[in-house]
C-alpha atoms as a PDB file:
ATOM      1  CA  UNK A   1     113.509 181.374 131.340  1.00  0.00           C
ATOM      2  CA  UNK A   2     114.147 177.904 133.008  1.00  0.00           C
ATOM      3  CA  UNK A   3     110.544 176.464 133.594  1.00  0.00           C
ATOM      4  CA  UNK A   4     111.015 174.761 136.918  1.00  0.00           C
ATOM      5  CA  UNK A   5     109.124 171.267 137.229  1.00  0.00           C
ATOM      6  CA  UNK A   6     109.331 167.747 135.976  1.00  0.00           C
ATOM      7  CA  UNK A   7     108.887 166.241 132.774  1.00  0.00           C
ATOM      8  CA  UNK A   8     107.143 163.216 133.276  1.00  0.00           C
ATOM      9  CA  UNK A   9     108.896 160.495 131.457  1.00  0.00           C
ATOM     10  CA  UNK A  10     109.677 163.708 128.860  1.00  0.00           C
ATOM     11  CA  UNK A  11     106.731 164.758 126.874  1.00  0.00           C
ATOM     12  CA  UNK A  12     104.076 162.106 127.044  1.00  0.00           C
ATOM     13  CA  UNK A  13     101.424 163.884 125.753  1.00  0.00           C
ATOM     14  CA  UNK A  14     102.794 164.590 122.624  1.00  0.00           C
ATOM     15  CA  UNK A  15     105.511 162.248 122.192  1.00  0.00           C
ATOM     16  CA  UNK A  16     106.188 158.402 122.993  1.00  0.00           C
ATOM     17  CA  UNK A  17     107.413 158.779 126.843  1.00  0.00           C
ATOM     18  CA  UNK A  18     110.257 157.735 127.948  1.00  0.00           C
ATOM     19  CA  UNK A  19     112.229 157.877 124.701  1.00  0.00           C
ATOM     20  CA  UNK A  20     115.181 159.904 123.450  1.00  0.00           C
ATOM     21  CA  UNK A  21     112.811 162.413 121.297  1.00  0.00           C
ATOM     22  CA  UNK A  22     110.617 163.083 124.517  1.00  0.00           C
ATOM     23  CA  UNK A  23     113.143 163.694 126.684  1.00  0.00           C
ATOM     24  CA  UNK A  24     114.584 166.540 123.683  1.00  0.00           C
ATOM     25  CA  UNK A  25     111.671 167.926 123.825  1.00  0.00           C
ATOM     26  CA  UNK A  26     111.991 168.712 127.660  1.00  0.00           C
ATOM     27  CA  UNK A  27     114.900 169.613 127.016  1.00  0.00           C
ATOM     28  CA  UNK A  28     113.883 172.469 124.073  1.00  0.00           C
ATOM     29  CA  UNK A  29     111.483 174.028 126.472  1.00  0.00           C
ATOM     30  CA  UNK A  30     113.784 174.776 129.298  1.00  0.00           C
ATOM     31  CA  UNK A  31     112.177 172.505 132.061  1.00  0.00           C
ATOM     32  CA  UNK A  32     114.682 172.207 134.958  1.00  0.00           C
ATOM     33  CA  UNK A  33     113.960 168.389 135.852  1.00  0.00           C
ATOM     34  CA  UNK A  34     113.087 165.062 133.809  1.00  0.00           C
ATOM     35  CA  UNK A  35     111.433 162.032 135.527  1.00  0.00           C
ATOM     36  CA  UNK A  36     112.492 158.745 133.534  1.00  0.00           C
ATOM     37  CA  UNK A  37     111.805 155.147 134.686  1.00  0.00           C
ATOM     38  CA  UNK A  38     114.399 152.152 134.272  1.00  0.00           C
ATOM     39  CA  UNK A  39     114.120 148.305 134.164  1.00  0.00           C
ATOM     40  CA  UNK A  40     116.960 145.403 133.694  1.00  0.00           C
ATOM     41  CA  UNK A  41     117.088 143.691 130.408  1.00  0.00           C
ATOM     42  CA  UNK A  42     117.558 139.906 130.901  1.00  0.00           C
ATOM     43  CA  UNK A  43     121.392 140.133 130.154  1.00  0.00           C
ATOM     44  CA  UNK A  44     121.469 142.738 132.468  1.00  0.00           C
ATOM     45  CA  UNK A  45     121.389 146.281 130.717  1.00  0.00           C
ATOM     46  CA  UNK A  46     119.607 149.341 132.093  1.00  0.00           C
ATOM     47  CA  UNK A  47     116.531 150.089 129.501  1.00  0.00           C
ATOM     48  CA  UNK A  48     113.745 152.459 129.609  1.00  0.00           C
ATOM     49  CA  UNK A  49     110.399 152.381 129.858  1.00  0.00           C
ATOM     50  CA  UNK A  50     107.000 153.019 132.438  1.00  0.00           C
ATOM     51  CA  UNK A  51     105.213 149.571 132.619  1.00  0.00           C
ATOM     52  CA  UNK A  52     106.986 146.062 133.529  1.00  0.00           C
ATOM     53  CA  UNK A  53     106.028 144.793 129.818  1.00  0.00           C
ATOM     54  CA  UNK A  54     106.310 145.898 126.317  1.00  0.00           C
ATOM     55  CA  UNK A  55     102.995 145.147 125.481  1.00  0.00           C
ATOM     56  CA  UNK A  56     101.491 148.836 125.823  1.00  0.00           C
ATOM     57  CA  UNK A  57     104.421 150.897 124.294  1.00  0.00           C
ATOM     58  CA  UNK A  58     105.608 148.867 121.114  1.00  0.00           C
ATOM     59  CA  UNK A  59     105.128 146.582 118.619  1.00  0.00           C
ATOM     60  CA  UNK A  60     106.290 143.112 120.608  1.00  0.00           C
ATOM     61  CA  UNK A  61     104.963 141.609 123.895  1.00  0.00           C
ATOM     62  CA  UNK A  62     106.155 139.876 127.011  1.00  0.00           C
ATOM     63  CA  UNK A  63     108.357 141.580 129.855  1.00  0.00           C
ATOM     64  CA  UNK A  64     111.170 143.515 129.708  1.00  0.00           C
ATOM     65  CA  UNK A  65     113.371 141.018 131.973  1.00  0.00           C
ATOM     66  CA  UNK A  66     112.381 137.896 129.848  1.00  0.00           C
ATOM     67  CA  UNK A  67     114.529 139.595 126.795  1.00  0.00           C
ATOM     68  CA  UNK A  68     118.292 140.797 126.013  1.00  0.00           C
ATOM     69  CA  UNK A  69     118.988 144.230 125.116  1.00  0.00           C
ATOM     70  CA  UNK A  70     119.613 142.980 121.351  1.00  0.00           C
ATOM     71  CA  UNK A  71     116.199 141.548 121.088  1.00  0.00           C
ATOM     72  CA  UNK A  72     114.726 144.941 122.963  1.00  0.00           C
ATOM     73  CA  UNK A  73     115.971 147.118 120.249  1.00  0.00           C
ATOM     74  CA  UNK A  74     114.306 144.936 117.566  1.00  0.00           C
ATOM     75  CA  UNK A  75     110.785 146.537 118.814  1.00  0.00           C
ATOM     76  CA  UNK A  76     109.376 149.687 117.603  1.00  0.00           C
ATOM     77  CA  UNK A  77     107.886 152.201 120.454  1.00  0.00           C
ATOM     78  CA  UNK A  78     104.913 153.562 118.699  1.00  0.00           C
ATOM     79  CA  UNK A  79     106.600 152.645 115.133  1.00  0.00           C
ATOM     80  CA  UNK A  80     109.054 155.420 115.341  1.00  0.00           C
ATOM     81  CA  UNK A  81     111.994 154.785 117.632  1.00  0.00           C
ATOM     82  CA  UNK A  82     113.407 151.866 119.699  1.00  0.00           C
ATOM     83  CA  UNK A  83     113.701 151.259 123.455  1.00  0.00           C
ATOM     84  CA  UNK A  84     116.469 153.513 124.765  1.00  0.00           C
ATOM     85  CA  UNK A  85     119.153 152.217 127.324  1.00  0.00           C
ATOM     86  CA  UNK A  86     119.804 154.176 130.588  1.00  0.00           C
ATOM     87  CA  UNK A  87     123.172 154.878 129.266  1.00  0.00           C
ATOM     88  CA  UNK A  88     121.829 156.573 125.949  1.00  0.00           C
ATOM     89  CA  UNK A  89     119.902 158.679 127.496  1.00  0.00           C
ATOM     90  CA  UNK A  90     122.013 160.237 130.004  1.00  0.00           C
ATOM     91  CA  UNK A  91     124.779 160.793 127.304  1.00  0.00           C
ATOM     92  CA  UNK A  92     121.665 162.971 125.474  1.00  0.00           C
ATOM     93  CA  UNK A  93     120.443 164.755 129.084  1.00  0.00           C
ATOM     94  CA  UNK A  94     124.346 165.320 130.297  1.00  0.00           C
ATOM     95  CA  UNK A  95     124.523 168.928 130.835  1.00  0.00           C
ATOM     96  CA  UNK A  96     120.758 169.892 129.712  1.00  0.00           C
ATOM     97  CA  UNK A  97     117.964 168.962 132.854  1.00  0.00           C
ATOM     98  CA  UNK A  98     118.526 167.465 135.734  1.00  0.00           C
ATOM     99  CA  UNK A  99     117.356 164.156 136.315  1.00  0.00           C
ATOM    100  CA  UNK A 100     115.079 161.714 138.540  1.00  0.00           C
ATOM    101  CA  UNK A 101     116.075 158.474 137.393  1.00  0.00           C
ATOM    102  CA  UNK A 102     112.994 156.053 139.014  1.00  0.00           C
ATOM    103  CA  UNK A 103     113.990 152.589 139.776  1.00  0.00           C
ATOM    104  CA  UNK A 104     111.101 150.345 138.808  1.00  0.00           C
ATOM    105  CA  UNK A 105     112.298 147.883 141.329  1.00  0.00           C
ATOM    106  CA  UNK A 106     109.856 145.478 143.217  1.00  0.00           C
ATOM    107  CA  UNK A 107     111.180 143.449 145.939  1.00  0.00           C
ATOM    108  CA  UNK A 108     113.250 141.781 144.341  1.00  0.00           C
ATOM    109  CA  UNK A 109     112.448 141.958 141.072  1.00  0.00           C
ATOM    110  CA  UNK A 110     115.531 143.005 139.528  1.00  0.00           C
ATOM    111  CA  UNK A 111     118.851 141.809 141.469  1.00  0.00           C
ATOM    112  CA  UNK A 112     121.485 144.240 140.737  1.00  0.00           C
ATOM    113  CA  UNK A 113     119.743 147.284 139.489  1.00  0.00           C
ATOM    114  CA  UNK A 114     120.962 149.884 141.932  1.00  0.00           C
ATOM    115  CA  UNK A 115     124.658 148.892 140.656  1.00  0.00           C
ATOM    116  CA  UNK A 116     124.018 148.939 137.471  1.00  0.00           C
ATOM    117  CA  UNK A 117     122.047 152.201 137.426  1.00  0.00           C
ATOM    118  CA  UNK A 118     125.058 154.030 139.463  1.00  0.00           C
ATOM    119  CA  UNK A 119     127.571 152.264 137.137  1.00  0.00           C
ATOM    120  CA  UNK A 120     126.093 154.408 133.905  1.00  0.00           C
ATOM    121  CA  UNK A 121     125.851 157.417 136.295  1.00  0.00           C
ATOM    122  CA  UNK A 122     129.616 156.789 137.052  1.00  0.00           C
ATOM    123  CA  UNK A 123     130.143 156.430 133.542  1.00  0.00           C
ATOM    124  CA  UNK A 124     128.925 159.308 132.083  1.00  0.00           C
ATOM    125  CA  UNK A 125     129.900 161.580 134.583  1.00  0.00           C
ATOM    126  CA  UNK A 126     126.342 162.746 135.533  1.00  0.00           C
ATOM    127  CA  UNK A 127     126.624 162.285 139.322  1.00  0.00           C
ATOM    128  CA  UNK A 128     126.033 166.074 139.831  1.00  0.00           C
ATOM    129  CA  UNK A 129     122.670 165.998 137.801  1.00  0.00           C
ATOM    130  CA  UNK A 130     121.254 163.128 138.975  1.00  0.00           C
ATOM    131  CA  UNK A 131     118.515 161.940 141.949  1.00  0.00           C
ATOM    132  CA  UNK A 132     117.689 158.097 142.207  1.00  0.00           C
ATOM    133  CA  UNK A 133     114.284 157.754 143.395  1.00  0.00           C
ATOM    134  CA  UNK A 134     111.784 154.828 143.719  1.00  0.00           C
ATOM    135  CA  UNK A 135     108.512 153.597 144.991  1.00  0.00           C
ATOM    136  CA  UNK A 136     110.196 150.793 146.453  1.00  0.00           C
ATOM    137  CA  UNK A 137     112.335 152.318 149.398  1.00  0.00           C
ATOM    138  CA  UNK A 138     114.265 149.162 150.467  1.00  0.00           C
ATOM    139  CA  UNK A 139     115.979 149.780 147.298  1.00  0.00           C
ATOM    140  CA  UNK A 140     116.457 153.434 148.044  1.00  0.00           C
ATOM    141  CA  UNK A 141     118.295 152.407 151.038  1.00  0.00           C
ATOM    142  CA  UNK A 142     120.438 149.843 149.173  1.00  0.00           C
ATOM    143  CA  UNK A 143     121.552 152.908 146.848  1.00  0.00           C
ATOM    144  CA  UNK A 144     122.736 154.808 149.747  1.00  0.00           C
ATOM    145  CA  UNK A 145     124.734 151.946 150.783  1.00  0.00           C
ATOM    146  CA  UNK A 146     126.775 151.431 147.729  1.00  0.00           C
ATOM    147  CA  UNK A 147     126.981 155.244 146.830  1.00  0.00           C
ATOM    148  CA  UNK A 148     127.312 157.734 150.036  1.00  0.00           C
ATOM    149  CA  UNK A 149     127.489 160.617 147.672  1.00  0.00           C
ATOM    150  CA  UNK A 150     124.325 160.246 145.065  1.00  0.00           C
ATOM    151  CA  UNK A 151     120.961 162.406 145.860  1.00  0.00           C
ATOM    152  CA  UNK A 152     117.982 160.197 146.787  1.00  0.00           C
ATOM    153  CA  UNK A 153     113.962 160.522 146.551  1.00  0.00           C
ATOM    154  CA  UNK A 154     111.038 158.707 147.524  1.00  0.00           C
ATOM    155  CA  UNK A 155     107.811 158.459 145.731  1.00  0.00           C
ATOM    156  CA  UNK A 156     104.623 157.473 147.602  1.00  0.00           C
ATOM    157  CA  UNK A 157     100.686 156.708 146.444  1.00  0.00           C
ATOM    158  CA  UNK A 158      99.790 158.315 150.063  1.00  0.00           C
ATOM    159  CA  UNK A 159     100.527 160.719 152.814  1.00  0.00           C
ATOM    160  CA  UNK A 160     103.225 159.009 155.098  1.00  0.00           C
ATOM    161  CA  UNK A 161     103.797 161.211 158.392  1.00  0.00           C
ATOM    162  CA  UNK A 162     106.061 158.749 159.866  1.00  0.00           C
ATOM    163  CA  UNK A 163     108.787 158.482 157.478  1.00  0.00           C
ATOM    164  CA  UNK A 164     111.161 161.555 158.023  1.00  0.00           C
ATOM    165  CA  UNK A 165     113.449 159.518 160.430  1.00  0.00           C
ATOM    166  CA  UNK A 166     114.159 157.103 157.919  1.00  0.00           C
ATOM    167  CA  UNK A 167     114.693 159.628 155.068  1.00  0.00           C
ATOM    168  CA  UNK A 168     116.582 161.698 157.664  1.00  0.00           C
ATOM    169  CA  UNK A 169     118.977 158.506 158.127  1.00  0.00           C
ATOM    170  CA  UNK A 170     118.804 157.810 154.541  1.00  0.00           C
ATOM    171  CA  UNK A 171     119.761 161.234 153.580  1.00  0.00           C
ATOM    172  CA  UNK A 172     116.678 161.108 151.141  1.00  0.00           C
ATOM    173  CA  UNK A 173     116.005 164.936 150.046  1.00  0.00           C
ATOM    174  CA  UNK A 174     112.564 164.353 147.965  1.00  0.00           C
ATOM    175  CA  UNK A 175     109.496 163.551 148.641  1.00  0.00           C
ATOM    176  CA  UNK A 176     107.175 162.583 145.792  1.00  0.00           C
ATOM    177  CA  UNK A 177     103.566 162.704 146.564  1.00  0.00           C
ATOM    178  CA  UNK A 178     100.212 161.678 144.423  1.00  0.00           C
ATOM    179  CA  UNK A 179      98.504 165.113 144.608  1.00  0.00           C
ATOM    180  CA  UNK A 180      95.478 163.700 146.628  1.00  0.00           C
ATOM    181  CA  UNK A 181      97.114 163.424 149.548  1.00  0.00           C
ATOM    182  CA  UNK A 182      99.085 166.585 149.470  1.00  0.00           C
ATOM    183  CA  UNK A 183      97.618 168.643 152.156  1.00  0.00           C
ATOM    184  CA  UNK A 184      99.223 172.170 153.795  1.00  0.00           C
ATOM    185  CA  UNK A 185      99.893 170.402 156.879  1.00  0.00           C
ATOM    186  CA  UNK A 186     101.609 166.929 155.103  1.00  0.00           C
ATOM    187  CA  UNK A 187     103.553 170.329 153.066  1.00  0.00           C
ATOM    188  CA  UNK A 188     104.428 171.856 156.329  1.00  0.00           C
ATOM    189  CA  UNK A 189     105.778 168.685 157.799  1.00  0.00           C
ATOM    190  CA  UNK A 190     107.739 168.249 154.764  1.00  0.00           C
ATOM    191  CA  UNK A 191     109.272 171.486 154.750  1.00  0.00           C
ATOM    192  CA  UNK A 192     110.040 171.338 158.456  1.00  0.00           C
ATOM    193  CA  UNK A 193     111.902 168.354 157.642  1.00  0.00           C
ATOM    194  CA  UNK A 194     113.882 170.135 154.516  1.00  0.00           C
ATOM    195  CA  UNK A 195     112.572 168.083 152.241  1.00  0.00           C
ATOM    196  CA  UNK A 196     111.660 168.843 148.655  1.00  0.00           C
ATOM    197  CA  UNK A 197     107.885 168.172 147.692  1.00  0.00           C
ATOM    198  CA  UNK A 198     107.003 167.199 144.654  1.00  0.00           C
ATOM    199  CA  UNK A 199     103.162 166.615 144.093  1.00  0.00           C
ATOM    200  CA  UNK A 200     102.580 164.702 141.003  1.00  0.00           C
ATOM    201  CA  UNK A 201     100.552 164.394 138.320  1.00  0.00           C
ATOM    202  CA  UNK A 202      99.999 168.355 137.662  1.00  0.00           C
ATOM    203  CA  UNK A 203      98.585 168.203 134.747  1.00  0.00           C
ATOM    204  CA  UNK A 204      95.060 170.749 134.410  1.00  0.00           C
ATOM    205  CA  UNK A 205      95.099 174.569 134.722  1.00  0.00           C
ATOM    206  CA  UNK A 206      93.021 173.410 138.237  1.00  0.00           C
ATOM    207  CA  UNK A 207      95.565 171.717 139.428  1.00  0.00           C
ATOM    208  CA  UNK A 208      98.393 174.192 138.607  1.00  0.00           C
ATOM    209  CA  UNK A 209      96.314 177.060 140.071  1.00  0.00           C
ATOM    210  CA  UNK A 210      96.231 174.830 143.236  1.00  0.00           C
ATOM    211  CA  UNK A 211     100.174 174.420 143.269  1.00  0.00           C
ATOM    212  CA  UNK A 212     100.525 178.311 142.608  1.00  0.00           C
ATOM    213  CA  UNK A 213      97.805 179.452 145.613  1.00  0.00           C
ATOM    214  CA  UNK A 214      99.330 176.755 148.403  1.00  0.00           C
ATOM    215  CA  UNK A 215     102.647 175.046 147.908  1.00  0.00           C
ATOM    216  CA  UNK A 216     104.453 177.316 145.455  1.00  0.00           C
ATOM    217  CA  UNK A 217     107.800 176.481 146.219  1.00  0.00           C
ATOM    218  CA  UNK A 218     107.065 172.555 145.157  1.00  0.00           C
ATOM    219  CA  UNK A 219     109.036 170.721 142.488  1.00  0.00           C
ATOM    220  CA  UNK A 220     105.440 169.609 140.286  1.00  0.00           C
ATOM    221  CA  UNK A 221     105.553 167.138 137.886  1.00  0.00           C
ATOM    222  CA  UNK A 222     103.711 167.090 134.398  1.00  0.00           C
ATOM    223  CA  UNK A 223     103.230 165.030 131.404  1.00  0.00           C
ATOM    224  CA  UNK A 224     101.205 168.821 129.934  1.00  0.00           C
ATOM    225  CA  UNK A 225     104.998 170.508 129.383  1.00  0.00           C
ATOM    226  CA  UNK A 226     103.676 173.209 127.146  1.00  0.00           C
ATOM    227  CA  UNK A 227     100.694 174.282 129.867  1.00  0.00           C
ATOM    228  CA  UNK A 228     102.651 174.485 132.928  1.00  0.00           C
ATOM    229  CA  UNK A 229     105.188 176.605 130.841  1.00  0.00           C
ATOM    230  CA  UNK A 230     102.630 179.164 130.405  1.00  0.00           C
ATOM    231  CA  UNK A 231     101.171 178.973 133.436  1.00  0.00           C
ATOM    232  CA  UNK A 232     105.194 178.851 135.456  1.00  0.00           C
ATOM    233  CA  UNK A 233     105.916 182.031 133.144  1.00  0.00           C
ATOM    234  CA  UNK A 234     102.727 183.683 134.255  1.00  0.00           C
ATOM    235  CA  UNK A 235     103.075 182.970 137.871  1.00  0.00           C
ATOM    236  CA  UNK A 236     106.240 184.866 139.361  1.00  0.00           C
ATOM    237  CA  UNK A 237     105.357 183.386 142.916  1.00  0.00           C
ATOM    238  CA  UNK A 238     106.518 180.170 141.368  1.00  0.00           C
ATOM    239  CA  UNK A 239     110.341 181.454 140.631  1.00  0.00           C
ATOM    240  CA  UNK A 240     112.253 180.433 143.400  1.00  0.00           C
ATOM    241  CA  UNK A 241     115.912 180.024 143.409  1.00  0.00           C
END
């Protein structure tokens, strides 16, 4: 059985997120989505990782941007594997999950990343499995504008009632939302809207029990993989088509 939901940067809590062995492991137990997050090197490479620095995750320090992709792979994520490239991992996922690749863009952090991201879609032919999303929604609208074909999502920390216009004009189909603010009416205005909610972190039996009783047809995502594929498997009001 496909588990439907998103692995949160692939198996965090048992393996280093956002590498290539966390994302296998989503793969192995049949999730449907992945959630991965992607920076710029400073010679201009699409790398992964969750934070802005390397401090946290491997053996070096200092931000991503300030280094080239040769010095990146000279690090050690928890003493076991390097920093994987964008490119890498879709070349791994390509055919297995589909995938929210999250542009940690800021302003204007990063010049170029929305290119660069939809050249190593282009590249390895994983347009069809693919959804672009971000916290920073100027740079979801700069994605629609160099690609008209490419699915789009937004994240947000809070409820935001007056955005379906601009995800309407967009042609943004997901909404992420921090599961505090997720309400029944904020998931009825979604739906109305035919947008896809997806209430993040779901991570406690609670929380899951919550998803299953009031917003069942939901995309959730998880870093506890193994949980919610007990709980999905147990919960036939959570198979939709």
């Amino acid at each position: 059985m496909k588990i439907r939901g998103v692995a949160h940067r692939g198996y965090p809590v048992k393996l280093p997120e956002n590498t290539l062995s966390s994302f296998q492991a989503a793969i192995d137990l049949s999730f449907t989505h992945l959630e991965l997050d992607v920076h710029l090197s400073k010679d201009g490479v699409t790398v992964l990782m969750h934070d802005f620095a390397i401090d946290r995750m491997t053996d070096g320090q200092g931000l991503i941007r300030d280094y080239t992709l040769e010095e990146l792979k000279r690090f050690r994520v928890k003493e076991i594997e390097t920093i994987p490239t964008l490119e890498e991992a879709m070349k791994l996922l390509k055919g297995n999950i589909s995938v929210l690749i999250e542009l940690k863009q800021t302003g204007d952090r990063y010049p170029g990343l929305e290119e660069a991201v939809l050249d190593v879609i282009r590249r390895t032919d994983t347009l069809d499995q693919s959804r672009i999303i971000s916290f920073d929604h100027f740079s979801i609208a700069r994605t629609r504008e160099l690609d008209p074909n490419i699915e789009l999502g937004m994240i947000c920390g809070g409820s935001m009632p007056y955005v379906f216009p601009f995800m309407k004009e967009i042609r943004c189909t997901y909404l992420g939302v921090h599961k505090q603010f997720m309400t029944p009416k904020y998931a009825e205005m979604i739906a109305e809207h035919g947008i896809e909610s997806g209430p993040w972190p779901i991570d406690s039996i609670e929380d899951m029990e919550l998803i299953a009783k009031n917003y069942p047809t939901s995309l959730i995502t998880t870093d506890n993989l193994e949980l919610w594929a007990d709980f999905y498997r147990k919960h036939p009001e959570l198979h939709i088509s």
